[in-house]
Protein backbone atom coordinates (compact mmCIF):
# COMPACT_ATOMS: atom_id res chain seq x y z
CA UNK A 1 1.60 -134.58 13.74
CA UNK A 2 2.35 -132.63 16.82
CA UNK A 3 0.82 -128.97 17.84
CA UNK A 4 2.07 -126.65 19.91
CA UNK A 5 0.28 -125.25 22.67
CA UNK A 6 -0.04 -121.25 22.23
CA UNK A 7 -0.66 -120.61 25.76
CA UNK A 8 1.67 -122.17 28.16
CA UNK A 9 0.50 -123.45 31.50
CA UNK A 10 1.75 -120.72 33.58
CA UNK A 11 -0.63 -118.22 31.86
CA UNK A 12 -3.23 -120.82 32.00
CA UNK A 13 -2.78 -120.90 35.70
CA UNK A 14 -2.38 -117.12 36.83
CA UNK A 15 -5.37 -116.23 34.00
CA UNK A 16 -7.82 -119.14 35.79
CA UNK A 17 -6.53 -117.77 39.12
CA UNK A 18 -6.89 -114.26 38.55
CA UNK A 19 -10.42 -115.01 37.13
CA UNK A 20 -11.62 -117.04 39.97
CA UNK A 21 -10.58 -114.61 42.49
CA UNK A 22 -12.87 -111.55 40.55
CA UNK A 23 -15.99 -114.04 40.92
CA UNK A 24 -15.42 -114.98 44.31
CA UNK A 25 -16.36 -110.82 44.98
CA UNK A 26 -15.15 -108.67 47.61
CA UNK A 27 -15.11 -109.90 50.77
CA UNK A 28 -15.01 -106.87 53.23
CA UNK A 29 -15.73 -106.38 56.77
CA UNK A 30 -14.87 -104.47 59.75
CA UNK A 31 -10.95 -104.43 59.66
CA UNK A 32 -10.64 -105.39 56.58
CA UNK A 33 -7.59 -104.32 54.73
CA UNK A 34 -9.08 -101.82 51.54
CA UNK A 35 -6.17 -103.18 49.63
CA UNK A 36 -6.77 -106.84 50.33
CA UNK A 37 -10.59 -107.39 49.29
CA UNK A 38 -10.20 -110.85 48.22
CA UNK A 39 -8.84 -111.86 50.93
CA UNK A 40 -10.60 -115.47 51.97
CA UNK A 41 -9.10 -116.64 48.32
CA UNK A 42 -5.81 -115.24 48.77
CA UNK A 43 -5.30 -116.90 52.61
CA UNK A 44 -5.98 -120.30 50.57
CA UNK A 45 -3.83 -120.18 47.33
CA UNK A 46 -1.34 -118.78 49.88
CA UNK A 47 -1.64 -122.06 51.97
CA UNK A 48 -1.37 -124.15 48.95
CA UNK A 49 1.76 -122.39 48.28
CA UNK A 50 3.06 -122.60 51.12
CA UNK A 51 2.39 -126.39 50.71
CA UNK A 52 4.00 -127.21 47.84
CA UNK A 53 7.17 -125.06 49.07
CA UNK A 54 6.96 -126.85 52.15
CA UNK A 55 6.72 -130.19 50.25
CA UNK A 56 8.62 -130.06 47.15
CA UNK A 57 10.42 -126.71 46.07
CA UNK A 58 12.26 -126.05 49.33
CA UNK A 59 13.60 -129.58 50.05
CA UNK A 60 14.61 -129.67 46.10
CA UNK A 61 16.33 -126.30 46.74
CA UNK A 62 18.25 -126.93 49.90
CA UNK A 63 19.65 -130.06 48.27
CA UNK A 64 20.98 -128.08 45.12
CA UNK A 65 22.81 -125.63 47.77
CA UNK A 66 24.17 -128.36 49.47
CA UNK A 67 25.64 -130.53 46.49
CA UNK A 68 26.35 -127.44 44.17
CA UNK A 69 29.56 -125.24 44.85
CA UNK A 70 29.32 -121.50 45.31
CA UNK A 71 30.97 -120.92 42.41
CA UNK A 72 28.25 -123.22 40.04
CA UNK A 73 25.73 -121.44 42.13
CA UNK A 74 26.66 -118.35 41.24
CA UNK A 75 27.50 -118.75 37.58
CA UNK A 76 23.40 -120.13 37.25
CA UNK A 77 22.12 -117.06 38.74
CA UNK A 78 24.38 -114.81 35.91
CA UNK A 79 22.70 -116.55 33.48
CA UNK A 80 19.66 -116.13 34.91
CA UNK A 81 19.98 -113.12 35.92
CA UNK A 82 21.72 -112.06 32.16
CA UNK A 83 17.99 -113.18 30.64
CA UNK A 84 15.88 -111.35 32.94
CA UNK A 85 18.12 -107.95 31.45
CA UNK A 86 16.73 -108.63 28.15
CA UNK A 87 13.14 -108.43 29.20
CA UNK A 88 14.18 -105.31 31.62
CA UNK A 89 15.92 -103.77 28.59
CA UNK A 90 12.56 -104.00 27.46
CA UNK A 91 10.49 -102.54 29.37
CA UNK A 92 12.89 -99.67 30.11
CA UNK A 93 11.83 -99.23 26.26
CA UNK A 94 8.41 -99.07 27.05
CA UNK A 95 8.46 -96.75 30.25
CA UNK A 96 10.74 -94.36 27.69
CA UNK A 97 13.89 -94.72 30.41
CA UNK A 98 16.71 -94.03 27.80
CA UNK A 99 19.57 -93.89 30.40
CA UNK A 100 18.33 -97.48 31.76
CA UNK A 101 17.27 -99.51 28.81
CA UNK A 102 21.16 -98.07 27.81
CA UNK A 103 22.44 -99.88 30.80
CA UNK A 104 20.65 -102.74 30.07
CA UNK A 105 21.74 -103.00 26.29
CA UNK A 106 25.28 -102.59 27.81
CA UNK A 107 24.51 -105.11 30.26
CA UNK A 108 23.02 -107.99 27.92
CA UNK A 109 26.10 -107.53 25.62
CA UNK A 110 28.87 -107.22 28.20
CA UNK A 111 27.74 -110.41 30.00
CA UNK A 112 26.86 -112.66 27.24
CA UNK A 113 29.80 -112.06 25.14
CA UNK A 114 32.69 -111.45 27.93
CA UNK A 115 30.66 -113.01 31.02
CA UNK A 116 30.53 -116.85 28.71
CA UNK A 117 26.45 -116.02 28.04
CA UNK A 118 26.34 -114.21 30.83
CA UNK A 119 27.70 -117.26 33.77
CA UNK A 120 29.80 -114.16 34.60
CA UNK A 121 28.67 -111.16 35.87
CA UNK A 122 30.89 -109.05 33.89
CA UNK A 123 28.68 -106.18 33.76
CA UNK A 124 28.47 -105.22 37.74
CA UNK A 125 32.46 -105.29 37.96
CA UNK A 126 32.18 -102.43 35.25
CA UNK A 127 29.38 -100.79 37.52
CA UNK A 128 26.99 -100.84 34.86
CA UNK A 129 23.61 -100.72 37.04
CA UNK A 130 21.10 -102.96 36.43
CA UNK A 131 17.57 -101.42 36.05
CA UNK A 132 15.13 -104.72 36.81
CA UNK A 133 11.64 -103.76 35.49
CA UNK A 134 8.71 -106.00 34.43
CA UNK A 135 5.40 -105.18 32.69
CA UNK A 136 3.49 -104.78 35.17
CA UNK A 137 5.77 -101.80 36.59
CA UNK A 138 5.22 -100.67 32.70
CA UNK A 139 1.64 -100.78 33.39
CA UNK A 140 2.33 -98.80 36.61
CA UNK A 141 4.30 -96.24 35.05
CA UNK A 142 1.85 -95.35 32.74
CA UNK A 143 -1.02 -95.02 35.23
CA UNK A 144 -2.92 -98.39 35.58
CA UNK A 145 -3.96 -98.81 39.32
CA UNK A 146 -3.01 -101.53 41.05
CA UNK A 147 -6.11 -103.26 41.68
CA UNK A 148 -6.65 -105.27 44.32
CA UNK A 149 -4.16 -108.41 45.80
CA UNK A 150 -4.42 -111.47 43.93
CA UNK A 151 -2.40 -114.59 45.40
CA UNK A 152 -1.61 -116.70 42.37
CA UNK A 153 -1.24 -120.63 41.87
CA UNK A 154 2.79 -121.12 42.58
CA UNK A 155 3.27 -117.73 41.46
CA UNK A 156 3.05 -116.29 44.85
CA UNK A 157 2.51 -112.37 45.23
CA UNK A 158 0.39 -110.35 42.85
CA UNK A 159 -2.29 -107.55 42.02
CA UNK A 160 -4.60 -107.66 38.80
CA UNK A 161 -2.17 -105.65 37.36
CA UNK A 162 0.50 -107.53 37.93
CA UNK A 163 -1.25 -110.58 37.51
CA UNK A 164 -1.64 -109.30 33.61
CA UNK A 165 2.33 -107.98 33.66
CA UNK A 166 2.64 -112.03 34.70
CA UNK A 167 1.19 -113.25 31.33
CA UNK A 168 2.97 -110.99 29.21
CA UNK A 169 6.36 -111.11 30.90
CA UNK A 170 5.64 -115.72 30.56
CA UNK A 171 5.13 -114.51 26.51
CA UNK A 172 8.17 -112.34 26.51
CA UNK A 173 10.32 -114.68 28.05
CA UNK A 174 14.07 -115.59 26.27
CA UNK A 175 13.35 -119.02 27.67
CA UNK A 176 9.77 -119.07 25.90
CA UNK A 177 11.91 -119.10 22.68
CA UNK A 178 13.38 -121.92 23.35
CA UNK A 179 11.53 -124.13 20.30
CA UNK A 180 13.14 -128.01 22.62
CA UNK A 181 10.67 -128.11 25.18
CA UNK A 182 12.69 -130.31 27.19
CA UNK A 183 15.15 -127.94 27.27
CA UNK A 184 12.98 -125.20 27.71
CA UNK A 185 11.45 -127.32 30.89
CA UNK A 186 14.57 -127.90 32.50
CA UNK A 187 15.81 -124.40 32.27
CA UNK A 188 12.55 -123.23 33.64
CA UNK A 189 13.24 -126.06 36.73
CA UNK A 190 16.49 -124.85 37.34
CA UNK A 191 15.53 -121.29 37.30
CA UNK A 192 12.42 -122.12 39.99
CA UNK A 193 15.29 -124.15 42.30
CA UNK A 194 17.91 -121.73 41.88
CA UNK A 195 15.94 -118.54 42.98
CA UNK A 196 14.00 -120.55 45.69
CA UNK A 197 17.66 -121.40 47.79
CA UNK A 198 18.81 -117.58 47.29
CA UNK A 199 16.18 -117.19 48.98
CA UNK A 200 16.71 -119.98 52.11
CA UNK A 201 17.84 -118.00 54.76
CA UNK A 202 14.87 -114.95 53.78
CA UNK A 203 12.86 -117.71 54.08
CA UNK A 204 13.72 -118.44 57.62
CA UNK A 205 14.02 -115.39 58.61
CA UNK A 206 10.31 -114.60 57.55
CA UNK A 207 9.22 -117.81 59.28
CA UNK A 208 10.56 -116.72 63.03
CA UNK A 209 9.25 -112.82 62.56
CA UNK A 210 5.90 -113.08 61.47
CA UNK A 211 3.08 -112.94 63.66
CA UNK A 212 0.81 -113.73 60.08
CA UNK A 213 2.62 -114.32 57.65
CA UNK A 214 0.24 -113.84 55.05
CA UNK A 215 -0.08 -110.48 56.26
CA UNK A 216 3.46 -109.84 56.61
CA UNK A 217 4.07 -111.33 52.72
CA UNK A 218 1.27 -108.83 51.48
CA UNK A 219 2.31 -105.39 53.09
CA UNK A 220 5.86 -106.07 51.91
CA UNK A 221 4.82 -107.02 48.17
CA UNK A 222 2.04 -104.07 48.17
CA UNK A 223 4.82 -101.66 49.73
CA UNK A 224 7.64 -102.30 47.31
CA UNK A 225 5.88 -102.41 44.22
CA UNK A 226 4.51 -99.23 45.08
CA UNK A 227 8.12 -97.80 45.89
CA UNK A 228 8.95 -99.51 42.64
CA UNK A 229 6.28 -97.39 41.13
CA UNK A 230 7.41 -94.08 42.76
CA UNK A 231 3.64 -93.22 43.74
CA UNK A 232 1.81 -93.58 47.29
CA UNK A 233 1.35 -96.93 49.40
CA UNK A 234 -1.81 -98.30 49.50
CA UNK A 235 -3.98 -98.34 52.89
CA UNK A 236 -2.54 -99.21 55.49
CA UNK A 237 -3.55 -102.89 57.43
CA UNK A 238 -5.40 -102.57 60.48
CA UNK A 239 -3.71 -101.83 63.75
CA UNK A 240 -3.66 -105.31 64.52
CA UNK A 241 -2.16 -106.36 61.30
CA UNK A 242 0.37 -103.37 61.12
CA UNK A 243 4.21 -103.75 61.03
CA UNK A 244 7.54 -101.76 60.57
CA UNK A 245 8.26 -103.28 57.38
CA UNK A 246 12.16 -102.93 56.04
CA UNK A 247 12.70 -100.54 53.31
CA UNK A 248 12.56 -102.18 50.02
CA UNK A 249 15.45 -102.55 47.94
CA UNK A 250 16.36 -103.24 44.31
CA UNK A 251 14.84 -106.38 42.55
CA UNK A 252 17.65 -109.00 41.45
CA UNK A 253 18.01 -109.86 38.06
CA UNK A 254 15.54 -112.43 38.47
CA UNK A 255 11.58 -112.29 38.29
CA UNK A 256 9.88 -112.35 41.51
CA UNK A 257 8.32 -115.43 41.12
CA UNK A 258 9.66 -118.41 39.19
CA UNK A 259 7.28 -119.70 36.13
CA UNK A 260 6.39 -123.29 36.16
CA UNK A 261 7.73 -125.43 33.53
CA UNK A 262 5.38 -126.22 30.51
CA UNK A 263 4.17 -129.43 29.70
């Protein structure tokens, strides 16, 4: 007899993370970035990262765009994208936006029973908006600070806030309701792979402008989610560290960060 695991490893991994990071302390100095107290941790996990993109996620993803057509490329990030407005719908519920969780209702609907599950982005050719939120811009909305930056396993980007909007947005999942786990697993894969070569040519681009990239990763992520919020940016970086950064603009349908596969 078989028993399911309650807590998938995704949580595991961005709860052990998150944890680790609080013990490690604060780590300020001269210069130090008021926002970025853990900062010894997060240059590490952001290494590893970088490592396994370096290793395994980007080589898997440029292969995918270069064997998949357009079209097939597309259709996978509708469906994708279709999921990720159930979860918005839902938060839109939470943060009391009527007019958005609306378009988001109208959204889910529209795409998954004219767009073939949503492979079609039916929705966007009626110019119904999409309104991308996750719980941790819930948590925002209703006043919990941002905390400091947390770098998480694979997941990339975070705060302590959002590191808790990660669990419950893994929980809330439509793929976490998928009872096959196989299934579940590969959708989860394809997801990871399909958001990762959207992302190719950002990629590159991020690789020839930044002085420090780490830096440069941060200040963006810190910036938009507090656009995304509607309240202040945090500190700023040092002068050395500072940069023009690009206005940020609306989320896609997917999450930020692709969740692992559980096992």
């Amino acid at each position: 007899m078989t028993t399911r695991t309650t807590m998938k490893p995704p949580v595991c991994w961005a709860a052990a993370a998150l944890t680790l990071a609080l013990l490690q302390g604060c780590a300020t100095g001269p210069g130090a970035n008021p926002a970025d107290p853990l900062e010894p941790f997060n240059r590490a996990m952001f290494s590893f990262n970088e490592g396994v993109d370096r290793t395994v996620l980007k080589p898997v993803a440029t292969a995918y765009k270069d064997v998949t057509p357009q079209l097939v490329r597309t259709g996978v990030t509708n469906f994708f994208g279709n999921i990720s407005d159930v979860w918005s719908m839902v938060n839109n519920v939470l943060q009391l936006k009527g007019e958005a969780a609306m378009d988001s209702l109208f959204r889910v609907t529209t795409n998954t029973l004219w767009g073939l599950g949503g492979i079609f982005d039916v929705a966007s050719d009626m110019n119904i908006p999409r309104h991308s939120e996750d719980f941790g811009l819930t948590l925002g909305h209703w006043g919990a600070a941002s905390g400091p930056y947390v770098v998480l396993p694979l997941l990339g980007p975070s705060s302590v806030r959002d590191s808790v909007g990660t669990l419950v947005d893994a929980k809330g999942s439509v793929l976490n309701a998928v009872d096959n786990v196989p299934v579940r697993n590969s959708l989860v894969g394809l997801r990871a792979v399909d958001s990762r070569a959207n992302l190719l040519g950002a990629g590159n681009v991020l690789d020839e402008a930044a002085l420090d990239k780490y830096s440069f990763v941060r200040d963006i992520y810190l910036q938009r989610r507090s656009n995304r919020i509607g309240r202040s940016a945090p500190a700023p970086a040092p002068a050395e560290e500072r940069y023009d950064l690009p206005e940020a603009g609306p989320e896609g349908g997917a999450t930020a960060a692709p969740v692992p596969p559980a096992k």
